[in-house]
N, C-alpha and C. Protein backbone atom coordinates (compact mmCIF):
# COMPACT_ATOMS: atom_id res chain seq x y z
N UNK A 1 -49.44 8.98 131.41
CA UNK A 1 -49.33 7.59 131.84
C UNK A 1 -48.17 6.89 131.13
N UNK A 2 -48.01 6.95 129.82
CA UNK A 2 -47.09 6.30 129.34
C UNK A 2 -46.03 7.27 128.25
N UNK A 3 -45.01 6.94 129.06
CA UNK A 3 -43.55 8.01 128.15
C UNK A 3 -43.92 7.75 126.65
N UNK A 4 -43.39 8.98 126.04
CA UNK A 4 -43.41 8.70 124.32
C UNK A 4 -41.73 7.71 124.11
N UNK A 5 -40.94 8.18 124.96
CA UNK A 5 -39.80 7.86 124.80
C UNK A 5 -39.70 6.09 124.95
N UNK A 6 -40.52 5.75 126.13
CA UNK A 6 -40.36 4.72 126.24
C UNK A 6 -41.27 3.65 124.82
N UNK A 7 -42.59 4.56 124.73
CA UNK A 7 -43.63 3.23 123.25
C UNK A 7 -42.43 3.53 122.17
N UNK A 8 -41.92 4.50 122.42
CA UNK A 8 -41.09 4.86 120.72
C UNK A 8 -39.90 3.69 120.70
N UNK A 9 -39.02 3.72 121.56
CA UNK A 9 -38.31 2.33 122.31
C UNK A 9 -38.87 1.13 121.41
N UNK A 10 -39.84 0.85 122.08
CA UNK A 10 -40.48 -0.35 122.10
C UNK A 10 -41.46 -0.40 120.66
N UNK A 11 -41.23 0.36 119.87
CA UNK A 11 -41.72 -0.07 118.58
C UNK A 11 -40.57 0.39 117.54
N UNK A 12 -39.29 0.95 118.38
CA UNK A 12 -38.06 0.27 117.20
C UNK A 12 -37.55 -1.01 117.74
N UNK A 13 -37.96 -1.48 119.03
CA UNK A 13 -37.38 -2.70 119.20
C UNK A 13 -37.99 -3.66 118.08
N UNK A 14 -39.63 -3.84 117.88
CA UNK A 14 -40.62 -4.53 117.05
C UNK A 14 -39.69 -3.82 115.70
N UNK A 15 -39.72 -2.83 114.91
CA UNK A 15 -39.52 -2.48 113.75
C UNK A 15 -37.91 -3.06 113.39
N UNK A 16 -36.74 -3.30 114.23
CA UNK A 16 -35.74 -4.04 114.26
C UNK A 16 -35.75 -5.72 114.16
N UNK A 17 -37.25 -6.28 114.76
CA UNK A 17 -36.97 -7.62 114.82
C UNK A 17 -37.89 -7.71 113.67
N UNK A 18 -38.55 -7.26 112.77
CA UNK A 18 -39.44 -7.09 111.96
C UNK A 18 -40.95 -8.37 112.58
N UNK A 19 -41.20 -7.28 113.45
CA UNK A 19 -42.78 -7.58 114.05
C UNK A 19 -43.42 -6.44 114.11
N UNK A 20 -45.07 -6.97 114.09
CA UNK A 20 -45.73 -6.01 114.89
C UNK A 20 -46.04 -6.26 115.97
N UNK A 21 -46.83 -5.39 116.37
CA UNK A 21 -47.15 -5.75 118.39
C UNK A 21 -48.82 -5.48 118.17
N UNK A 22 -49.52 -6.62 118.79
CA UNK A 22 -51.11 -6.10 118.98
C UNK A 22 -51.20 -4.93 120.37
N UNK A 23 -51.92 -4.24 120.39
CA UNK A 23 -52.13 -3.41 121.34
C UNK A 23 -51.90 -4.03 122.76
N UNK A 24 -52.94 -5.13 122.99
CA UNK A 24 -52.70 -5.57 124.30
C UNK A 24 -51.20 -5.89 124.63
N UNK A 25 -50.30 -6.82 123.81
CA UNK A 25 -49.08 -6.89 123.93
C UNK A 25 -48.54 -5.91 124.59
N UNK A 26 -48.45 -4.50 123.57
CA UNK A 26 -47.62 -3.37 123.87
C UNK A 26 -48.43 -3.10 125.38
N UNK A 27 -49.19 -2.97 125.52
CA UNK A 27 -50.00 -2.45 126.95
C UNK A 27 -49.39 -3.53 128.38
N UNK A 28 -49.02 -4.78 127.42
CA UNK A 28 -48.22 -5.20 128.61
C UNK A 28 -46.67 -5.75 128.98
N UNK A 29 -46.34 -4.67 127.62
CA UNK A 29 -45.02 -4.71 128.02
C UNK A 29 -44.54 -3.25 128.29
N UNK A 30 -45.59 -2.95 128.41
CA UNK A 30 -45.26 -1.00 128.96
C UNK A 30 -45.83 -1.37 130.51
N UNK A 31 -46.16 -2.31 131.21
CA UNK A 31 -46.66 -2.86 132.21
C UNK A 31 -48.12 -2.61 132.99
N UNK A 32 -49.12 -2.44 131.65
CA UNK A 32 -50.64 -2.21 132.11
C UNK A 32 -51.33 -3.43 131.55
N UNK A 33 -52.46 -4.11 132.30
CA UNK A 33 -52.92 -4.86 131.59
C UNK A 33 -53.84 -4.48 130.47
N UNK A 34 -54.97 -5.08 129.71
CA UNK A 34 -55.47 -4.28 128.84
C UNK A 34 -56.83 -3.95 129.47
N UNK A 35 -57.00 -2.25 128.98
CA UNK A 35 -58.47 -1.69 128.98
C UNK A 35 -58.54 -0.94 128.47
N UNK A 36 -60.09 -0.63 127.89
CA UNK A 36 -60.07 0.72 126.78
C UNK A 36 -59.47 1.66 127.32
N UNK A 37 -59.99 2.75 128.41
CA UNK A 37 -59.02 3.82 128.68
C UNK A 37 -57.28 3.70 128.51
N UNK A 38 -56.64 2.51 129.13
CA UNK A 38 -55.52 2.39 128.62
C UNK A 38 -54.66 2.11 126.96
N UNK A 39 -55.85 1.47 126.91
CA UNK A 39 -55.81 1.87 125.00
C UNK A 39 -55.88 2.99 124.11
N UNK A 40 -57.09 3.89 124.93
CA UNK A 40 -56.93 5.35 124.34
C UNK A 40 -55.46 5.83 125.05
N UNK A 41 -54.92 5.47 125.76
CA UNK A 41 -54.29 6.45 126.54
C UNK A 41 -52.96 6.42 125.37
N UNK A 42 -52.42 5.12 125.16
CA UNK A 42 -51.88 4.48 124.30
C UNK A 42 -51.69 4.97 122.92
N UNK A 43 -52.90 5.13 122.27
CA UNK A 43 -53.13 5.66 121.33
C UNK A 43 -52.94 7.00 120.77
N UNK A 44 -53.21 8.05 121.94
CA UNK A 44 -52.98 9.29 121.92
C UNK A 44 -50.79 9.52 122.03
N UNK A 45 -50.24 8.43 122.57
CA UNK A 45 -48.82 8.44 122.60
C UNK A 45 -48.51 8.39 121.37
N UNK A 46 -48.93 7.55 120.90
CA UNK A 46 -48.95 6.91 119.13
C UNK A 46 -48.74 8.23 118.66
N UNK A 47 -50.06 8.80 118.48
CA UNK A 47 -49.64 10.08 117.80
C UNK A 47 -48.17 10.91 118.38
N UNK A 48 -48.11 11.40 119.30
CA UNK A 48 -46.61 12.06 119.46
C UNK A 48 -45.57 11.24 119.06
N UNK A 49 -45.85 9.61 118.74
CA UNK A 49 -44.45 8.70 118.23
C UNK A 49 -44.43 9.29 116.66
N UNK A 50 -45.50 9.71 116.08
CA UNK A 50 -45.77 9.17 114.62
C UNK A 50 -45.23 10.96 114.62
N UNK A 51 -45.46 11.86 115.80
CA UNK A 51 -45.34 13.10 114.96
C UNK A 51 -43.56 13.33 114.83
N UNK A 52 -43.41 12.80 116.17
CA UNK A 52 -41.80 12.90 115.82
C UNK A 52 -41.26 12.39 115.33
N UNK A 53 -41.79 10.89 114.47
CA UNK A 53 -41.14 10.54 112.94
C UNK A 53 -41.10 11.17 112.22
N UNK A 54 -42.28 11.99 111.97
CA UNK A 54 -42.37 12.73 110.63
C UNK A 54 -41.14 13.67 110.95
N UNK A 55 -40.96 14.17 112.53
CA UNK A 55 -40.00 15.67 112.23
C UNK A 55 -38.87 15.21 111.76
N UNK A 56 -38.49 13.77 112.55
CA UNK A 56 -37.34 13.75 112.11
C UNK A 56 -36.68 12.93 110.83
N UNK A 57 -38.00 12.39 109.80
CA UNK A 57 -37.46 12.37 108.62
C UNK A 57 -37.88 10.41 108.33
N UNK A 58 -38.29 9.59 109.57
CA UNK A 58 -38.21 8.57 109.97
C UNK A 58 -39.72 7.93 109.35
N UNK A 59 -39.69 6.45 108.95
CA UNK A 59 -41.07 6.09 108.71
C UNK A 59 -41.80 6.08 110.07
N UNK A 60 -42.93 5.77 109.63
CA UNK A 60 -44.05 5.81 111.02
C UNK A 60 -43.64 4.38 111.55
N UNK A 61 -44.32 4.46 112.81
CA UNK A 61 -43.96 3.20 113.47
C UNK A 61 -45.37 2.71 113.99
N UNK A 62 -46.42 3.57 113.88
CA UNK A 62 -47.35 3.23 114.55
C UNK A 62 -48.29 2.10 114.01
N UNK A 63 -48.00 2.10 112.69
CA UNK A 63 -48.49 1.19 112.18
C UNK A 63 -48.16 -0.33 112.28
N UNK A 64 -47.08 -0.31 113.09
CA UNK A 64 -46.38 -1.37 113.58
C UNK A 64 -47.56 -2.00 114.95
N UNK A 65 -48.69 -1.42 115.88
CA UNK A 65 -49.18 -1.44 116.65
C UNK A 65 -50.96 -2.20 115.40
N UNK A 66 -51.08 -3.34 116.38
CA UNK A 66 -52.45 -3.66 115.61
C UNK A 66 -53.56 -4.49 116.53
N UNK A 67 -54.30 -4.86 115.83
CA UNK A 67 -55.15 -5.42 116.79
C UNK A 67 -54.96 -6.80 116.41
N UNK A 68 -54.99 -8.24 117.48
CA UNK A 68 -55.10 -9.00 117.73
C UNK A 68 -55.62 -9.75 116.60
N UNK A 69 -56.71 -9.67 116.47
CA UNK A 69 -57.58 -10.18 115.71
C UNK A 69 -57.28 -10.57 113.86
N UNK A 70 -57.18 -9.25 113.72
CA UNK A 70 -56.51 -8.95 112.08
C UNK A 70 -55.43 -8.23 111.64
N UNK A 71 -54.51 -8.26 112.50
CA UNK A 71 -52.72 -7.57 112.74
C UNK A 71 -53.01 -6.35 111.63
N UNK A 72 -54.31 -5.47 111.79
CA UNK A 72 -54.23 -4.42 111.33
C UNK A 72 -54.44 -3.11 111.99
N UNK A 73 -53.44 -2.09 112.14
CA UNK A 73 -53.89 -0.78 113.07
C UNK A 73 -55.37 -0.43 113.43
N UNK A 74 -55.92 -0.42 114.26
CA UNK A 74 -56.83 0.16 114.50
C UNK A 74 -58.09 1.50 114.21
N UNK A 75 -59.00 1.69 114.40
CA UNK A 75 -60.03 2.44 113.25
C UNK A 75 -59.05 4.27 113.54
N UNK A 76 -58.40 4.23 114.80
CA UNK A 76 -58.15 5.87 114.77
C UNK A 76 -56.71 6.20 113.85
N UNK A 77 -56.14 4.84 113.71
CA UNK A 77 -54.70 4.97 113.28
C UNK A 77 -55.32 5.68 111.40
N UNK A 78 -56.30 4.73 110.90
CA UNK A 78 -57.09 4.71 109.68
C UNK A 78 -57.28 5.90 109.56
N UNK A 79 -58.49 6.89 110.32
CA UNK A 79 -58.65 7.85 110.24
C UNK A 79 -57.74 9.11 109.80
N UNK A 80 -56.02 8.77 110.55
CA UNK A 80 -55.07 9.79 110.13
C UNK A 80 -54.73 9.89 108.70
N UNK A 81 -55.12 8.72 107.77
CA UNK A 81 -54.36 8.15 106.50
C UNK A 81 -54.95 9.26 105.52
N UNK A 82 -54.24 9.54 104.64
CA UNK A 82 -54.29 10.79 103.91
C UNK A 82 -54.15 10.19 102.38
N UNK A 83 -52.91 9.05 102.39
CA UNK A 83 -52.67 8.65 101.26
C UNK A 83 -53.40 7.25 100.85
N UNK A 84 -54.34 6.71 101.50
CA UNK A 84 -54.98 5.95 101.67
C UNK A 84 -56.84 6.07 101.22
N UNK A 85 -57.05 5.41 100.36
CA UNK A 85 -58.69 5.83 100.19
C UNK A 85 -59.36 4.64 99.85
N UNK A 86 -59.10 3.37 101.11
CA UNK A 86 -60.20 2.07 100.79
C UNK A 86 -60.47 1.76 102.08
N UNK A 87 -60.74 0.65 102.31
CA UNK A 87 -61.44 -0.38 103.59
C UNK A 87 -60.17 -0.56 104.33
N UNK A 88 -60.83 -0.33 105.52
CA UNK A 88 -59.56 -0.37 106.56
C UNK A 88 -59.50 -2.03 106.87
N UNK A 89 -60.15 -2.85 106.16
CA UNK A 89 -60.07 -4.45 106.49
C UNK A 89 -59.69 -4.65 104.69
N UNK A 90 -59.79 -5.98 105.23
CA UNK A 90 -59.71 -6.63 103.66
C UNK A 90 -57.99 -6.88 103.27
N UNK A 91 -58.44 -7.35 101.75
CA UNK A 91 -56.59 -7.31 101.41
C UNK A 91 -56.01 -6.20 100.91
N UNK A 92 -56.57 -5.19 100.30
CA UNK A 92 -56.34 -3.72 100.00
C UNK A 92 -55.83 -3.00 101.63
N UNK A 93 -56.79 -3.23 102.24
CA UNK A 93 -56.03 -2.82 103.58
C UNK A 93 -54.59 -3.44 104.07
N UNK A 94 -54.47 -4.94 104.09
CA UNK A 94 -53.43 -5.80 104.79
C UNK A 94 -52.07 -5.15 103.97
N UNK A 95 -52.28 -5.24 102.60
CA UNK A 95 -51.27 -4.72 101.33
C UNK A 95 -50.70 -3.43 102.01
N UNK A 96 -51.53 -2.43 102.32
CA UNK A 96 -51.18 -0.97 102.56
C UNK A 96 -50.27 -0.72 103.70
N UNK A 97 -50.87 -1.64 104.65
CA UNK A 97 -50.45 -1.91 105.78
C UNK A 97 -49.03 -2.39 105.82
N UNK A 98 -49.26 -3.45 105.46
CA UNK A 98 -47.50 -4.81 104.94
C UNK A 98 -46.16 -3.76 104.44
N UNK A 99 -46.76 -2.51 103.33
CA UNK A 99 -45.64 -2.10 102.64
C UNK A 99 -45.20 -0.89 103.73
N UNK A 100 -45.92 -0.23 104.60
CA UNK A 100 -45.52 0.66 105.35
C UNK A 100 -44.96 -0.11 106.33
N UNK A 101 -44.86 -1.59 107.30
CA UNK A 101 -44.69 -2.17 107.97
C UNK A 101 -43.13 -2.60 107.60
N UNK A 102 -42.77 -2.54 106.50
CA UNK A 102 -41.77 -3.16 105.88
C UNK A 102 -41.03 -1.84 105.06
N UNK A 103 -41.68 -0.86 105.16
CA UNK A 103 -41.00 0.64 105.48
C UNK A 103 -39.83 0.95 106.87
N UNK A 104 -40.59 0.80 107.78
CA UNK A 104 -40.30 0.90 108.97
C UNK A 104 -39.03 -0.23 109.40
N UNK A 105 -39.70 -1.51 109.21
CA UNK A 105 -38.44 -2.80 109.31
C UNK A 105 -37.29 -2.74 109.02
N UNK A 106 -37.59 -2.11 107.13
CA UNK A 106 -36.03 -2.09 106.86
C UNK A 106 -35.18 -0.32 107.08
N UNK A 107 -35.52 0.45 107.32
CA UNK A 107 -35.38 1.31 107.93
C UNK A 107 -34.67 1.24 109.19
N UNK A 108 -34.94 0.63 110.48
CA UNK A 108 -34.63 0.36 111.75
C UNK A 108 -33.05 -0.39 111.41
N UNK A 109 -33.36 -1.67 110.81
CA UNK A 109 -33.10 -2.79 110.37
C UNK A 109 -31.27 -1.96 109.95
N UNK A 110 -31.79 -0.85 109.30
CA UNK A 110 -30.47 -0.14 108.55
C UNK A 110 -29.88 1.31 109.36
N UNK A 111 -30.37 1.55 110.41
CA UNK A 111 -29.73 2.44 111.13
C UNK A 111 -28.93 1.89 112.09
C-alpha cells in the first residue's frame, strides 16, 4: 500500500524542518485517511525505513512518527528499543525520545 521510498521522503522532509508527524498526519499526507489497518500498514513500512537507516549508517527516522495525543512513537515502535529500559510514557520516555528526534534533525539538517 504504501512505498518505503515515498514514508522515507516524507520523514526526511519532517527530520529537515525539525518536526515530528503524528500518525494520522503522515496517513494523510501519503493520501489515506486514518484507520487501524492503515496504521498497521504504515507501521510495518516504518520498519523497512528504520532498517535501511541502519544499513546505511543514518539515524532512525521512525521515531520522528508519534501519536497525537503525547508526540510519542507508538507501543510497537517501543517494543523494537533495545537501548531503552523504562515507561514508554512519562518524562524518561519524552527525554529518550527528544534526543533521538534531534539525532535525526540535525543529521538531515547537515546532509
Amino acid at each position: 500500500m504504501f512505498q518505503v521510498e515515498a514514508v522515507e521522503q516524507l520523514l526526511i522532509q519532517c527530520a529537515r524542518s525539525g518536526v515530528d508527524i503524528s500518525y494520522s498526519e503522515a496517513l494523510l499526507v501519503l493520501g489515506c485517511r486514518f484507520s487501524r489497518p492503515k496504521m498497521r500498514e504504515l507501521c510495518k513500512v516504518l520498519g523497512e525505513v528504520e532498517k535501511r537507516a541502519r544499513e546505511n549508517g543514518e539515524p532512525e527516522l521512525a521515531v520522528l512518527v508519534v501519536r497525537g495525543s503525547d508526540r510519542l512513537p507508538g507501543d510497537g515502535w517501543w517494543t523494537n528499543r533495545k537501548s531503552y529500559h523504562g515507561k514508554w510514557t512519562g518524562e524518561q520516555a519524552e527525554k529518550y525520545v527528544r534526543r533521538l528526534q534531534k539525532k535525526a534533525f540535525q543529521y538531515w539538517l547537515d546532509v
